[in-house]
PDB file of N, CA and C in Angstrom:
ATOM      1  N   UNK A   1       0.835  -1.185   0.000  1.00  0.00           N
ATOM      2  CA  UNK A   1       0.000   0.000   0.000  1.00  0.00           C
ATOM      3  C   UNK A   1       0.876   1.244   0.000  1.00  0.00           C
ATOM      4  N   UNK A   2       0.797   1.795  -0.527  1.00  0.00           N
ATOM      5  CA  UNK A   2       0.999   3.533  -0.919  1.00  0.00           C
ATOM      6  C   UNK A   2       1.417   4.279   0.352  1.00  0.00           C
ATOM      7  N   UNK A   3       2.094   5.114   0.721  1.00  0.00           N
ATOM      8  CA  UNK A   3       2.167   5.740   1.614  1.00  0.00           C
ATOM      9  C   UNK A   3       1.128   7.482   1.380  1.00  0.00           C
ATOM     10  N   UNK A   4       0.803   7.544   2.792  1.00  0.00           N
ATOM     11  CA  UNK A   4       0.248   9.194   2.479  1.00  0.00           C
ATOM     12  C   UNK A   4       1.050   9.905   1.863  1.00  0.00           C
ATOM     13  N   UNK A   5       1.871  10.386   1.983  1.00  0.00           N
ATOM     14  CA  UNK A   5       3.339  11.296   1.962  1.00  0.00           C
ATOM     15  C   UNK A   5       3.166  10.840   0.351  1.00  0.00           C
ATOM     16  N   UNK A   6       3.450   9.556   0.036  1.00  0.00           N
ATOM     17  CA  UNK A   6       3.918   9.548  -1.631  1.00  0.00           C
ATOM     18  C   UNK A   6       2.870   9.955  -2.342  1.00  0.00           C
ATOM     19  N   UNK A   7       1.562   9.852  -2.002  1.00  0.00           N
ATOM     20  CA  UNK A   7       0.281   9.995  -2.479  1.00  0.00           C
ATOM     21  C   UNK A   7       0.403  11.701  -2.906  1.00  0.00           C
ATOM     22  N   UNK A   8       0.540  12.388  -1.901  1.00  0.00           N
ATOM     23  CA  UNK A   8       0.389  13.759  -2.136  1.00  0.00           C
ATOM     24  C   UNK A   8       1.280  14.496  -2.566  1.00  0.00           C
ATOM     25  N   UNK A   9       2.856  13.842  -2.901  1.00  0.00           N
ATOM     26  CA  UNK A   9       3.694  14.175  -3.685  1.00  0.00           C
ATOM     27  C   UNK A   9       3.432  14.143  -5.098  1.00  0.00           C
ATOM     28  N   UNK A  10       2.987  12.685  -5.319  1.00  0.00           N
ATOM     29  CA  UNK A  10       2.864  12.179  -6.521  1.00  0.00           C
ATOM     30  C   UNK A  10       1.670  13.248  -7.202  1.00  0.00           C
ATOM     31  N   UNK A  11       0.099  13.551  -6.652  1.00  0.00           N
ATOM     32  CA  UNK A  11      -0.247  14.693  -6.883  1.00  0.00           C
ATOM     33  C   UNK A  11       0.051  16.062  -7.137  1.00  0.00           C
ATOM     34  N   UNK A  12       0.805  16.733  -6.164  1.00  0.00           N
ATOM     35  CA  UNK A  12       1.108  18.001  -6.482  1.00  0.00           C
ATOM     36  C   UNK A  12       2.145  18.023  -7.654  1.00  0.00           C
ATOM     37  N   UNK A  13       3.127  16.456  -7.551  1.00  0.00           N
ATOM     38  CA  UNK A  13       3.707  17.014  -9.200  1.00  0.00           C
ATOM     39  C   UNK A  13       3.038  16.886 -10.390  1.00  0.00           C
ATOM     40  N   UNK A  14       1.833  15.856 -10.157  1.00  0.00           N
ATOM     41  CA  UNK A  14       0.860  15.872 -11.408  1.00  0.00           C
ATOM     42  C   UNK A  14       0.323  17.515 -11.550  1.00  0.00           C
ATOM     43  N   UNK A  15      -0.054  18.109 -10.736  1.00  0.00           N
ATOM     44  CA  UNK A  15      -0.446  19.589 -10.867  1.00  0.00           C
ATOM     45  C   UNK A  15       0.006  20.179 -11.761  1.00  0.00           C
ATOM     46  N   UNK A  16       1.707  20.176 -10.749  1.00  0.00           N
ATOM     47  CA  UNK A  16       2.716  21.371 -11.212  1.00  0.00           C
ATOM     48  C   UNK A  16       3.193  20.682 -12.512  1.00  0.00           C
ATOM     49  N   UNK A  17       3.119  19.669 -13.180  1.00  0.00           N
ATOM     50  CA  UNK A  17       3.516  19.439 -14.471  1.00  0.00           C
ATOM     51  C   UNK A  17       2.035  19.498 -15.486  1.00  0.00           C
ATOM     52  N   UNK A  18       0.793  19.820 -14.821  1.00  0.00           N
ATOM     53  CA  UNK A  18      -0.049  20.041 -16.018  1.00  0.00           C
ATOM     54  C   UNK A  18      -0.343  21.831 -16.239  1.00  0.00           C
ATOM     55  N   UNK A  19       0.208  22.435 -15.282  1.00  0.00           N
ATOM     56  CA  UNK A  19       0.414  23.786 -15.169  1.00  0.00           C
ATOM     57  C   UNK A  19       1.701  23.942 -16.114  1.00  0.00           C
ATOM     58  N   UNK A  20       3.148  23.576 -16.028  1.00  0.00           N
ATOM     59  CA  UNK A  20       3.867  24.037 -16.624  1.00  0.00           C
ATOM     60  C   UNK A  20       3.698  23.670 -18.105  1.00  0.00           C
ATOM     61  N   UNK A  21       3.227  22.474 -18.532  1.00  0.00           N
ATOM     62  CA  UNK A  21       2.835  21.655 -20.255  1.00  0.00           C
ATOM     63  C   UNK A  21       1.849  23.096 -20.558  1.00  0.00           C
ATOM     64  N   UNK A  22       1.118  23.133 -19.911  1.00  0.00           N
ATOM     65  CA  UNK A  22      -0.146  24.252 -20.669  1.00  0.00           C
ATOM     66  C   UNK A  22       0.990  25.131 -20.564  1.00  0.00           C
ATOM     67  N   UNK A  23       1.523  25.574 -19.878  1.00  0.00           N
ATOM     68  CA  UNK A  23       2.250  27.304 -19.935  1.00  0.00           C
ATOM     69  C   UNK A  23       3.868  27.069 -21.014  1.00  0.00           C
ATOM     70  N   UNK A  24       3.765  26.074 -21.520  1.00  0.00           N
ATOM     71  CA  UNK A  24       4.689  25.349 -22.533  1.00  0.00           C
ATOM     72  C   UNK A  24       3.922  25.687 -23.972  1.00  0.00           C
ATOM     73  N   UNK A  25       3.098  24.784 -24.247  1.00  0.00           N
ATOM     74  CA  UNK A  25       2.111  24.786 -25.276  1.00  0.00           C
ATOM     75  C   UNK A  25       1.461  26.255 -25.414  1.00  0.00           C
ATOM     76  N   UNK A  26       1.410  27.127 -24.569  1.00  0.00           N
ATOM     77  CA  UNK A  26       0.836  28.628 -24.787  1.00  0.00           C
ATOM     78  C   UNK A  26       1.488  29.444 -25.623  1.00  0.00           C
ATOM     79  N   UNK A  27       2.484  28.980 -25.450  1.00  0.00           N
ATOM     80  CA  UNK A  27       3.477  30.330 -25.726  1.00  0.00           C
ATOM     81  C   UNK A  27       5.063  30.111 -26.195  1.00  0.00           C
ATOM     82  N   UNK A  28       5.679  28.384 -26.293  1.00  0.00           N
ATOM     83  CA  UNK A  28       6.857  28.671 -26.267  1.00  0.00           C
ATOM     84  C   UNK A  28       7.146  27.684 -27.547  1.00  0.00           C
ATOM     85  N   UNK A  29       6.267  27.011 -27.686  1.00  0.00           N
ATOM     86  CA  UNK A  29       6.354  26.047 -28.768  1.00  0.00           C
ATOM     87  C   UNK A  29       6.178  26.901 -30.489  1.00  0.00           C
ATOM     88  N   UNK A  30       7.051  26.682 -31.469  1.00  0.00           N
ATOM     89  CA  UNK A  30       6.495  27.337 -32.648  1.00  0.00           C
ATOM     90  C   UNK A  30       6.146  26.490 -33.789  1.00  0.00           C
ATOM     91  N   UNK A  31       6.004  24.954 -33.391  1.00  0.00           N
ATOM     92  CA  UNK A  31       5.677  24.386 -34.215  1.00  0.00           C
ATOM     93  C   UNK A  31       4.391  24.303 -35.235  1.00  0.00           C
ATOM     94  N   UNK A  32       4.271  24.915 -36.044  1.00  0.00           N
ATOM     95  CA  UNK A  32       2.997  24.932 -36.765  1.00  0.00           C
ATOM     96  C   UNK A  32       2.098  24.413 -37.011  1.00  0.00           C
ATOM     97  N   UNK A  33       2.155  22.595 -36.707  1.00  0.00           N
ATOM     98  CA  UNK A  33       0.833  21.170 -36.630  1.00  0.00           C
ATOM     99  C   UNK A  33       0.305  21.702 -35.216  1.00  0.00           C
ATOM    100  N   UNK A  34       1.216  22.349 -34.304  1.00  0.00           N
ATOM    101  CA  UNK A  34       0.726  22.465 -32.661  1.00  0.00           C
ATOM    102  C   UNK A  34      -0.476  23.915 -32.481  1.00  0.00           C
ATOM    103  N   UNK A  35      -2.095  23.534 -32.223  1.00  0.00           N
ATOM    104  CA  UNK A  35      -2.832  24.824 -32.378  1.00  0.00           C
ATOM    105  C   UNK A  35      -2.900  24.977 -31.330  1.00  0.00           C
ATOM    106  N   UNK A  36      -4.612  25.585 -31.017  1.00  0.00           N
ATOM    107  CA  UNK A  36      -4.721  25.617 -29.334  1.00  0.00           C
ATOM    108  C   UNK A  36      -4.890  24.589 -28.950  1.00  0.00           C
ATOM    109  N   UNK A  37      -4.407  24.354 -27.364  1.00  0.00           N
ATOM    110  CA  UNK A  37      -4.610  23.054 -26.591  1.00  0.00           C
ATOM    111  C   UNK A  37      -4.518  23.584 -25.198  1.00  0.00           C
ATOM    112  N   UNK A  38      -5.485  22.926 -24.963  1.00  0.00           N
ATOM    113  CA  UNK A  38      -5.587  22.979 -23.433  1.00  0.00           C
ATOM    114  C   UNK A  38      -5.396  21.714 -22.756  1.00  0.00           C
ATOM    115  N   UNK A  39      -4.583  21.714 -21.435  1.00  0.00           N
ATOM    116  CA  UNK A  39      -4.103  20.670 -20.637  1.00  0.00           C
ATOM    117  C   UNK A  39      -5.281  20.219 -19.838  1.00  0.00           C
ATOM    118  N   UNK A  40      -6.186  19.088 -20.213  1.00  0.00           N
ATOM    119  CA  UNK A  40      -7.338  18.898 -18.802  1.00  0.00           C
ATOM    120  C   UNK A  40      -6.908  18.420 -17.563  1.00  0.00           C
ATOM    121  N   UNK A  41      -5.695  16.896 -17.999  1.00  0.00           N
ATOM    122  CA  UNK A  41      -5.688  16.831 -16.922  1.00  0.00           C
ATOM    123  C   UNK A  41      -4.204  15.595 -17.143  1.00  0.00           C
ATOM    124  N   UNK A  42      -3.562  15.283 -15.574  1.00  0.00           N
ATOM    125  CA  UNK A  42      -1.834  14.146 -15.713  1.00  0.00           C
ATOM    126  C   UNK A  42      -2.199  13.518 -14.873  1.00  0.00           C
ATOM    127  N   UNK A  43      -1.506  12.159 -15.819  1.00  0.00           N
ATOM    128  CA  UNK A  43      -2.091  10.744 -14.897  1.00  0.00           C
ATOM    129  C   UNK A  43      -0.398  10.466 -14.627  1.00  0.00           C
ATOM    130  N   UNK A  44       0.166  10.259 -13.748  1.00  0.00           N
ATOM    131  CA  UNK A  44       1.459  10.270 -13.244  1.00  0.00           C
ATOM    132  C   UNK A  44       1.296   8.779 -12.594  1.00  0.00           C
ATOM    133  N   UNK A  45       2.124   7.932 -13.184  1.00  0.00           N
ATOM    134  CA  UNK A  45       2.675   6.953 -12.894  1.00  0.00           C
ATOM    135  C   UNK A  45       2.999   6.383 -11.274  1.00  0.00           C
ATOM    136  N   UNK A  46       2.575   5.728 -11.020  1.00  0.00           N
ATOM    137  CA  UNK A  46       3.033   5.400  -9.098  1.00  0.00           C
ATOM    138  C   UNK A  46       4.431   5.992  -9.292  1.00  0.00           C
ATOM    139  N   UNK A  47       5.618   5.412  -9.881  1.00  0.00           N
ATOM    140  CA  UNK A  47       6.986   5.420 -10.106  1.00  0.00           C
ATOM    141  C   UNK A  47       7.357   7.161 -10.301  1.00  0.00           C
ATOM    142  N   UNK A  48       6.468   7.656 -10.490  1.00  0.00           N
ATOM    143  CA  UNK A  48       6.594   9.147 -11.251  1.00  0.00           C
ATOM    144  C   UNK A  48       7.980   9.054 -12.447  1.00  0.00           C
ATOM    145  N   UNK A  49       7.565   8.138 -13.230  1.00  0.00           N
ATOM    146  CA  UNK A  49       8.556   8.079 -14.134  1.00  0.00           C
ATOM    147  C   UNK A  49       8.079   8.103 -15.510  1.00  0.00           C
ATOM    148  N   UNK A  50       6.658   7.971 -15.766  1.00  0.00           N
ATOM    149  CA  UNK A  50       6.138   8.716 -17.029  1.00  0.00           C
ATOM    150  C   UNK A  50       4.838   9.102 -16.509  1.00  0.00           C
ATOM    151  N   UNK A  51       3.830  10.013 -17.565  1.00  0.00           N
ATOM    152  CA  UNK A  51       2.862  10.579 -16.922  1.00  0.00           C
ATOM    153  C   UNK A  51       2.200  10.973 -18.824  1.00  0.00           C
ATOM    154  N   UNK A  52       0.881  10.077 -18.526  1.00  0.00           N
ATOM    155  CA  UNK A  52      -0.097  10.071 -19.696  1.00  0.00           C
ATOM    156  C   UNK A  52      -0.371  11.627 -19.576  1.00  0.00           C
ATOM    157  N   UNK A  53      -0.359  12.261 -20.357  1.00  0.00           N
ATOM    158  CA  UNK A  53      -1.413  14.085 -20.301  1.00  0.00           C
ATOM    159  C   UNK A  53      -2.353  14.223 -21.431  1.00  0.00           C
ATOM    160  N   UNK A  54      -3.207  14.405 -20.757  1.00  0.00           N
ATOM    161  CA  UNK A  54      -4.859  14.640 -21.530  1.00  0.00           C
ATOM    162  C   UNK A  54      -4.625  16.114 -22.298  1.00  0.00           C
ATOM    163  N   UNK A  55      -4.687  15.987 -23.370  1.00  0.00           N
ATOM    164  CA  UNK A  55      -4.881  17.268 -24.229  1.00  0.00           C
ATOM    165  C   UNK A  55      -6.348  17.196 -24.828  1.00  0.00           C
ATOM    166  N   UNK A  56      -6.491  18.548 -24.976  1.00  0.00           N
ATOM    167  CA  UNK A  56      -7.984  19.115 -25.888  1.00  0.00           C
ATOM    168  C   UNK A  56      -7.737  20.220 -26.753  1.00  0.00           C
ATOM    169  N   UNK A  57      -7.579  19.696 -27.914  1.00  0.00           N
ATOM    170  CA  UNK A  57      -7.001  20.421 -29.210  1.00  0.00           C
ATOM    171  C   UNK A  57      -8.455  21.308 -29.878  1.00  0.00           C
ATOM    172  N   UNK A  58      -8.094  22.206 -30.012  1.00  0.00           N
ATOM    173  CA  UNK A  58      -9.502  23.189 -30.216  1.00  0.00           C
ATOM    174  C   UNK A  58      -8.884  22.628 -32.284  1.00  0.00           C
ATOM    175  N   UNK A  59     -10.537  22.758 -32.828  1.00  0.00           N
ATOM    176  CA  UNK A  59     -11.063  22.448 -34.120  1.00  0.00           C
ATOM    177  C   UNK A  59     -11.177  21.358 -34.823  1.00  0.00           C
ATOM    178  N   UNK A  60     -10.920  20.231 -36.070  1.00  0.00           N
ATOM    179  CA  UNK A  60     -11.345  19.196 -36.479  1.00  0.00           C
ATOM    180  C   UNK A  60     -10.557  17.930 -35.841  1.00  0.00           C
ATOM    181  N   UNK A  61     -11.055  16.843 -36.440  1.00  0.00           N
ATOM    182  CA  UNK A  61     -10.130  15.842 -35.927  1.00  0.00           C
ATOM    183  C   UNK A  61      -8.855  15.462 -36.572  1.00  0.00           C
ATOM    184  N   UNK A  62      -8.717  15.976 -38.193  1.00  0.00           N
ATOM    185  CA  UNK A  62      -7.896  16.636 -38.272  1.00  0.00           C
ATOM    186  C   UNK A  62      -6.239  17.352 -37.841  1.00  0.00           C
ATOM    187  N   UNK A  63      -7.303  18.515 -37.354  1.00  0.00           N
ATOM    188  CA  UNK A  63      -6.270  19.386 -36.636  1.00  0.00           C
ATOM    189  C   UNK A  63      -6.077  18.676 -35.428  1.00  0.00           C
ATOM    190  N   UNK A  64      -6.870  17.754 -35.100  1.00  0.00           N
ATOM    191  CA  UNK A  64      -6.037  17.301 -33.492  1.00  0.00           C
ATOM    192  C   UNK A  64      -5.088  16.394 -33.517  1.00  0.00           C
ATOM    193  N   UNK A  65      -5.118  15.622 -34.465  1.00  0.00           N
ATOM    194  CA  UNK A  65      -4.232  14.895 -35.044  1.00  0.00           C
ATOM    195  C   UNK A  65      -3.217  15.428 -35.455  1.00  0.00           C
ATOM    196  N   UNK A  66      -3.164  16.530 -36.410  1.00  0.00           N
ATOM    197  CA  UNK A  66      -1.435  16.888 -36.131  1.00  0.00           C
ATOM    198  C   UNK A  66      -1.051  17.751 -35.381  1.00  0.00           C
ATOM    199  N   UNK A  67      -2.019  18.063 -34.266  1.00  0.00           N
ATOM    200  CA  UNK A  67      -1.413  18.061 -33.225  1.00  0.00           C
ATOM    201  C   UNK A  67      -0.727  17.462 -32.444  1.00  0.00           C
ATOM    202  N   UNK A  68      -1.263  16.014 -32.138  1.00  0.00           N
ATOM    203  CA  UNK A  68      -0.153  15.100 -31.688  1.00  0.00           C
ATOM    204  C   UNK A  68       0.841  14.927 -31.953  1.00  0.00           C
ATOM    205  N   UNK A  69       0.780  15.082 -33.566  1.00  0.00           N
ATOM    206  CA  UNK A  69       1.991  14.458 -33.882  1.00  0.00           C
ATOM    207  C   UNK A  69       3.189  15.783 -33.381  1.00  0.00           C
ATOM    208  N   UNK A  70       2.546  17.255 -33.554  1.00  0.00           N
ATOM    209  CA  UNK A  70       3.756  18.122 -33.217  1.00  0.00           C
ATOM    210  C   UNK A  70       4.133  17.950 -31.569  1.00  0.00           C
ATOM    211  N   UNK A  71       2.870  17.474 -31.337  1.00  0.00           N
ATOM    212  CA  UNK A  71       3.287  17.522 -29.560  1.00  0.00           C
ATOM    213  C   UNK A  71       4.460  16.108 -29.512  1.00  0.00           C
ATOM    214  N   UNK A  72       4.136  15.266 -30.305  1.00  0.00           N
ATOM    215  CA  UNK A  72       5.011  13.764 -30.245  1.00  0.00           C
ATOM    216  C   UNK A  72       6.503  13.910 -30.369  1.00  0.00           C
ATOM    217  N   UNK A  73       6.734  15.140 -31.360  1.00  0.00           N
ATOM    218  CA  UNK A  73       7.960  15.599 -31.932  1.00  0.00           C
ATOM    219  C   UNK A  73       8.399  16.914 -30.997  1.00  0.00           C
ATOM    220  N   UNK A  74       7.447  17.600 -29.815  1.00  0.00           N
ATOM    221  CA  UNK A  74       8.193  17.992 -28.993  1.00  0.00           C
ATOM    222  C   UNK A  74       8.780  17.695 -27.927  1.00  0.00           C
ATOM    223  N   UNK A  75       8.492  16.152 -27.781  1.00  0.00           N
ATOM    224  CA  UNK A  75       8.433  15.760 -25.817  1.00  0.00           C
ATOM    225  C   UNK A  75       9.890  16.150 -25.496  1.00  0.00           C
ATOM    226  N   UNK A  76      10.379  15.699 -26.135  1.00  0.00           N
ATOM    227  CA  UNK A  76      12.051  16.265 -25.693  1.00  0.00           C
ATOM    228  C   UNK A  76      12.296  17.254 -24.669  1.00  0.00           C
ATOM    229  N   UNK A  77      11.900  18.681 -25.791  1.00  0.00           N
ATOM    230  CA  UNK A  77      12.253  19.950 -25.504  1.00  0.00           C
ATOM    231  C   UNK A  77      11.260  20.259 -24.373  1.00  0.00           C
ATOM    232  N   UNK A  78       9.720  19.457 -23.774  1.00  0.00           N
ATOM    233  CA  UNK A  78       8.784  19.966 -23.168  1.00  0.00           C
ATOM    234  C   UNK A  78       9.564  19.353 -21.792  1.00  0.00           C
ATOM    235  N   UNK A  79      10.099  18.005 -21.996  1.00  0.00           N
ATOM    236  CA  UNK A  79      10.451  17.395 -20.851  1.00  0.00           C
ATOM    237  C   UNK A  79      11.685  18.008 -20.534  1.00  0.00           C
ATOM    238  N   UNK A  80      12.678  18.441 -21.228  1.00  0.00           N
ATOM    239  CA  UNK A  80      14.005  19.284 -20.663  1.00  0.00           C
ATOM    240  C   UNK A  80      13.523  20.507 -20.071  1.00  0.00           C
ATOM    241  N   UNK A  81      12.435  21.298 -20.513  1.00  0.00           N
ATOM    242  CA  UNK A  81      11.946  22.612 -20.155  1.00  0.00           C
ATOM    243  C   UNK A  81      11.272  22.050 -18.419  1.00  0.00           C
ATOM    244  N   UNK A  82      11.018  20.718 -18.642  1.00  0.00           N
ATOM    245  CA  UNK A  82      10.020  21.017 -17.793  1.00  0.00           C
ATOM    246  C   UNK A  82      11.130  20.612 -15.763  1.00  0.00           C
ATOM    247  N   UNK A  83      12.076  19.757 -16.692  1.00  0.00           N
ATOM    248  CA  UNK A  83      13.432  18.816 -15.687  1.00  0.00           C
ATOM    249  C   UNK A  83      13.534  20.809 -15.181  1.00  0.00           C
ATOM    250  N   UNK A  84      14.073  21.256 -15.867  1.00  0.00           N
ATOM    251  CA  UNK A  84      14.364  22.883 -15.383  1.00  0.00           C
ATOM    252  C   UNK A  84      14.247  23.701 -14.786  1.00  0.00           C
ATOM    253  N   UNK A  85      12.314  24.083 -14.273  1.00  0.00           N
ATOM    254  CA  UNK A  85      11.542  24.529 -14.308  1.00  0.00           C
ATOM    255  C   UNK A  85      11.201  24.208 -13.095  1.00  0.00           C
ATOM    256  N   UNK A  86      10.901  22.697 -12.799  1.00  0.00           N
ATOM    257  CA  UNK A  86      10.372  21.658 -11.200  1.00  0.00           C
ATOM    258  C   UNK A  86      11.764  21.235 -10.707  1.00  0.00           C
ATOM    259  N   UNK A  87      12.656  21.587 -11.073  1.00  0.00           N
ATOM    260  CA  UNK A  87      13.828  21.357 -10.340  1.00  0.00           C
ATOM    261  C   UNK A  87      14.201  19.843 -10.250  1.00  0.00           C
ATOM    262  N   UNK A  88      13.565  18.821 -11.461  1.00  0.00           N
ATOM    263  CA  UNK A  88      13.542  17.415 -11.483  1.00  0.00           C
ATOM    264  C   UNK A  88      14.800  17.183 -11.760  1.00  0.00           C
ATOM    265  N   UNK A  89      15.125  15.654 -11.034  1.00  0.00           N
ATOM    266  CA  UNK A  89      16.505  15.018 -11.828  1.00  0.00           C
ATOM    267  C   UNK A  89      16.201  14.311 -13.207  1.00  0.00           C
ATOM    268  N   UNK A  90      15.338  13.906 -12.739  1.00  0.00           N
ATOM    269  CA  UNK A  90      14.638  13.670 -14.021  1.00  0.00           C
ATOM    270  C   UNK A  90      13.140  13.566 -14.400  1.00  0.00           C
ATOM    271  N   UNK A  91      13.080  13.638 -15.465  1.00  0.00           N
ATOM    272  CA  UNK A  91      11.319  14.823 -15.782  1.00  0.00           C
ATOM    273  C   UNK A  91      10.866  13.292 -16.439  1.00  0.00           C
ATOM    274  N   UNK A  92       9.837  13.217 -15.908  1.00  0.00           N
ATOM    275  CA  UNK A  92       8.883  11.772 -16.290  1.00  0.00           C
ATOM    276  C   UNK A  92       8.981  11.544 -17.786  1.00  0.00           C
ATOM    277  N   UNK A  93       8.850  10.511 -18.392  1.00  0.00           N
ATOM    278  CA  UNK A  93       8.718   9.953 -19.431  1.00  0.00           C
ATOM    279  C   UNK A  93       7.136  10.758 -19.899  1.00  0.00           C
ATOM    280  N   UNK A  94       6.719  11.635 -20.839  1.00  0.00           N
ATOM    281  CA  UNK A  94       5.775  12.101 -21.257  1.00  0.00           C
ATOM    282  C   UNK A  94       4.827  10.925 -22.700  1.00  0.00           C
ATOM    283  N   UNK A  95       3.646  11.056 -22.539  1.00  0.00           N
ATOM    284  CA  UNK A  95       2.520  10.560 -23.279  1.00  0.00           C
ATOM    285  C   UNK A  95       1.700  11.652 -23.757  1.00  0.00           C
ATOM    286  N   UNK A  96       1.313  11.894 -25.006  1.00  0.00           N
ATOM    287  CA  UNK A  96       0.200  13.159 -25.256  1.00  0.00           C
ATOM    288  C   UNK A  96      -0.821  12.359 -25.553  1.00  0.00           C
ATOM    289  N   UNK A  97      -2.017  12.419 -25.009  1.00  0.00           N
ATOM    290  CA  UNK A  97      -3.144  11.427 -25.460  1.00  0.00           C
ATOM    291  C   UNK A  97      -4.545  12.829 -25.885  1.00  0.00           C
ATOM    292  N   UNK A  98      -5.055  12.303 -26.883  1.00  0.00           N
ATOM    293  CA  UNK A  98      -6.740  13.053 -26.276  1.00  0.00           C
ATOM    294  C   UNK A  98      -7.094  12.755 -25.576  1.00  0.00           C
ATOM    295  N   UNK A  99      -7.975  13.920 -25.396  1.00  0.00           N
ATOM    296  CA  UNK A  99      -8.951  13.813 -24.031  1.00  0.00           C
ATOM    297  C   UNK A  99     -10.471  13.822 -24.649  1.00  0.00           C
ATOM    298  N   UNK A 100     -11.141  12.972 -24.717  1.00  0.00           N
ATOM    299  CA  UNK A 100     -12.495  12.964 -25.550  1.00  0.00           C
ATOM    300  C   UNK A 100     -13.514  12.768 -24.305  1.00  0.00           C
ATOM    301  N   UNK A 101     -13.510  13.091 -23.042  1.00  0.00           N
ATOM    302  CA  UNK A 101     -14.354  12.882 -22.259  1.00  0.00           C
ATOM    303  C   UNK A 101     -15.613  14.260 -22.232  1.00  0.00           C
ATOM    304  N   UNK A 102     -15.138  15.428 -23.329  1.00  0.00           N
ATOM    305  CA  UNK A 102     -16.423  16.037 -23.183  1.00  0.00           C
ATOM    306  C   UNK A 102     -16.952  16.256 -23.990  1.00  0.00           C
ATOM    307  N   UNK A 103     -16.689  15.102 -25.362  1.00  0.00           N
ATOM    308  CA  UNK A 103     -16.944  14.846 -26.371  1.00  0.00           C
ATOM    309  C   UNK A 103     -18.352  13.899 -25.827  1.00  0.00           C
ATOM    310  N   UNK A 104     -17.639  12.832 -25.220  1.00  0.00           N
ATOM    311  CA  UNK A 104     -18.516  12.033 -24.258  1.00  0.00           C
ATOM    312  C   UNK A 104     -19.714  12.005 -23.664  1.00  0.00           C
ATOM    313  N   UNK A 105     -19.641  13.317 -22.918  1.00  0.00           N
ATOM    314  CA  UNK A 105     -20.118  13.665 -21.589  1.00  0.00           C
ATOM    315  C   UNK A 105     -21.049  14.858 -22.588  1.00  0.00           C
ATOM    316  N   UNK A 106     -21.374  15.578 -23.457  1.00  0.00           N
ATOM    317  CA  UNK A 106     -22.118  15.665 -24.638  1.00  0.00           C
ATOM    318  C   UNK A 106     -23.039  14.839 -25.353  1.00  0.00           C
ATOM    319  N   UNK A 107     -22.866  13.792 -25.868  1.00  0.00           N
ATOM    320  CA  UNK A 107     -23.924  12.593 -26.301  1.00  0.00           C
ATOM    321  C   UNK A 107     -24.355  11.982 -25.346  1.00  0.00           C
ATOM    322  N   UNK A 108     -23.703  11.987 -23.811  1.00  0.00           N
ATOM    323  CA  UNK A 108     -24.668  11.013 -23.197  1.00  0.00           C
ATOM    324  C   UNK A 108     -25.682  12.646 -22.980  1.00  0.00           C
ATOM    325  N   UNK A 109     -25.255  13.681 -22.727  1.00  0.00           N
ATOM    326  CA  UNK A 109     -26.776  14.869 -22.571  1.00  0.00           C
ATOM    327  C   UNK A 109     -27.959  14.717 -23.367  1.00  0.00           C
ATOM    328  N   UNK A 110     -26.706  14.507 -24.745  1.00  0.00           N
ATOM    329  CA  UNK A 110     -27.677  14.619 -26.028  1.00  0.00           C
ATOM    330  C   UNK A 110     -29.247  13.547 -25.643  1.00  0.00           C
ATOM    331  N   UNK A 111     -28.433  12.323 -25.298  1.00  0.00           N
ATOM    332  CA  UNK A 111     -29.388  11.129 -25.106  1.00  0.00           C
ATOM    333  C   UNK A 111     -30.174  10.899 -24.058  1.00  0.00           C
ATOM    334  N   UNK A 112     -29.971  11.520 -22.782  1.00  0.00           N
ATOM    335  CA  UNK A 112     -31.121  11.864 -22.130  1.00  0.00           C
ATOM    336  C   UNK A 112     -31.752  13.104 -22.147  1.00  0.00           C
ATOM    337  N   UNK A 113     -31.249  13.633 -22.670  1.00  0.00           N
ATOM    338  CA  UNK A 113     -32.815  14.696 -23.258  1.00  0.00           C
ATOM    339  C   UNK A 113     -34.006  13.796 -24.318  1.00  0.00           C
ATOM    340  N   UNK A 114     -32.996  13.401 -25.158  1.00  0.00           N
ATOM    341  CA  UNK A 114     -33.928  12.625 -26.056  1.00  0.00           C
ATOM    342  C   UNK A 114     -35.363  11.898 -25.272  1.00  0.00           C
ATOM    343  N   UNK A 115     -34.265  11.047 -24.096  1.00  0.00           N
ATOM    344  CA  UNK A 115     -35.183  10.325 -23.372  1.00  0.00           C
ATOM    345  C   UNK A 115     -36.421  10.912 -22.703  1.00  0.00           C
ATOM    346  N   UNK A 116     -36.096  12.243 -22.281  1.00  0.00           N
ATOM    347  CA  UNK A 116     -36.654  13.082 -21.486  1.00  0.00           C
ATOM    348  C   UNK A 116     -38.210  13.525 -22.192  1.00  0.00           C
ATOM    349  N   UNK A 117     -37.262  13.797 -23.352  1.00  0.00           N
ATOM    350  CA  UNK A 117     -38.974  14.427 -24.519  1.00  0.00           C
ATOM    351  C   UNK A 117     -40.071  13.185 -24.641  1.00  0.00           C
ATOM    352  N   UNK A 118     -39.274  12.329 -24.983  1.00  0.00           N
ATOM    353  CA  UNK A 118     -40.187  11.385 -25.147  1.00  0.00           C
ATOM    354  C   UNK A 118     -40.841  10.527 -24.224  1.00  0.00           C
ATOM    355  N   UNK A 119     -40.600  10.797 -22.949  1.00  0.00           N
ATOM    356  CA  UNK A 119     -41.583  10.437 -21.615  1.00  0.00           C
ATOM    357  C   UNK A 119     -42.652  11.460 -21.299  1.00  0.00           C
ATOM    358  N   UNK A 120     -42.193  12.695 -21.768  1.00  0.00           N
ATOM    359  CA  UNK A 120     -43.177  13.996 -21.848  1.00  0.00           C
ATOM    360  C   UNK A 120     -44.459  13.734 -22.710  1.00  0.00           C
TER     361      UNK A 120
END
């Protein structure tokens, strides 16, 4: 079992590394496949040695797609920026995934309204 102490470490660096990726992706990246994206949310590894991050790429599917791929072709420079920044010895192994949960969380609305009218 987990200790408290590691629990709430392991959190606050999930924080402070989905704070610094968004303040990465805002402003410092110039890769041109990379549009807007917003950081929802970091799933950090027990080990804190890689950490899945939920992106939400604003426009088609498309454009979110090469988004990944520019985000795929930055982890390097995001993970050296980021070793820098949190004062890490070493900066987790990075994952860029979508985040389609409010893609999701949309059709199931869609579908109980549906339900809704038609009990009316």
């Amino acid at each position: 079992m987990e200790r408290r102490g590691q629990k709430y470490h392991r959190e606050r660096l999930g924080e402070a590394l989905r704070e610094e990726v968004e303040s990465i992706l805002e402003g410092e990246l110039k890769d041109p496949r990379i549009g807007l994206v917003n950081v929802s949310r970091v799933q950090l590894a027990e080990d804190a040695r890689s950490a899945r991050i939920f992106v939400v790429p604003a426009g088609s599917e498309e454009e979110a797609e090469r988004t990944l791929e520019g985000l795929a072709s930055a982890v390097g420079f995001i993970r050296h920026t980021i070793a820098d920044r949190l004062h890490l010895r070493r900066a987790p192994e990075l994952f860029f995934q979508l985040d389609r949960s409010s893609a999701y969380e949309a059709r199931i609305n869609e579908l109980l309204n549906r339900v809704k009218k038609h009990r009316s």
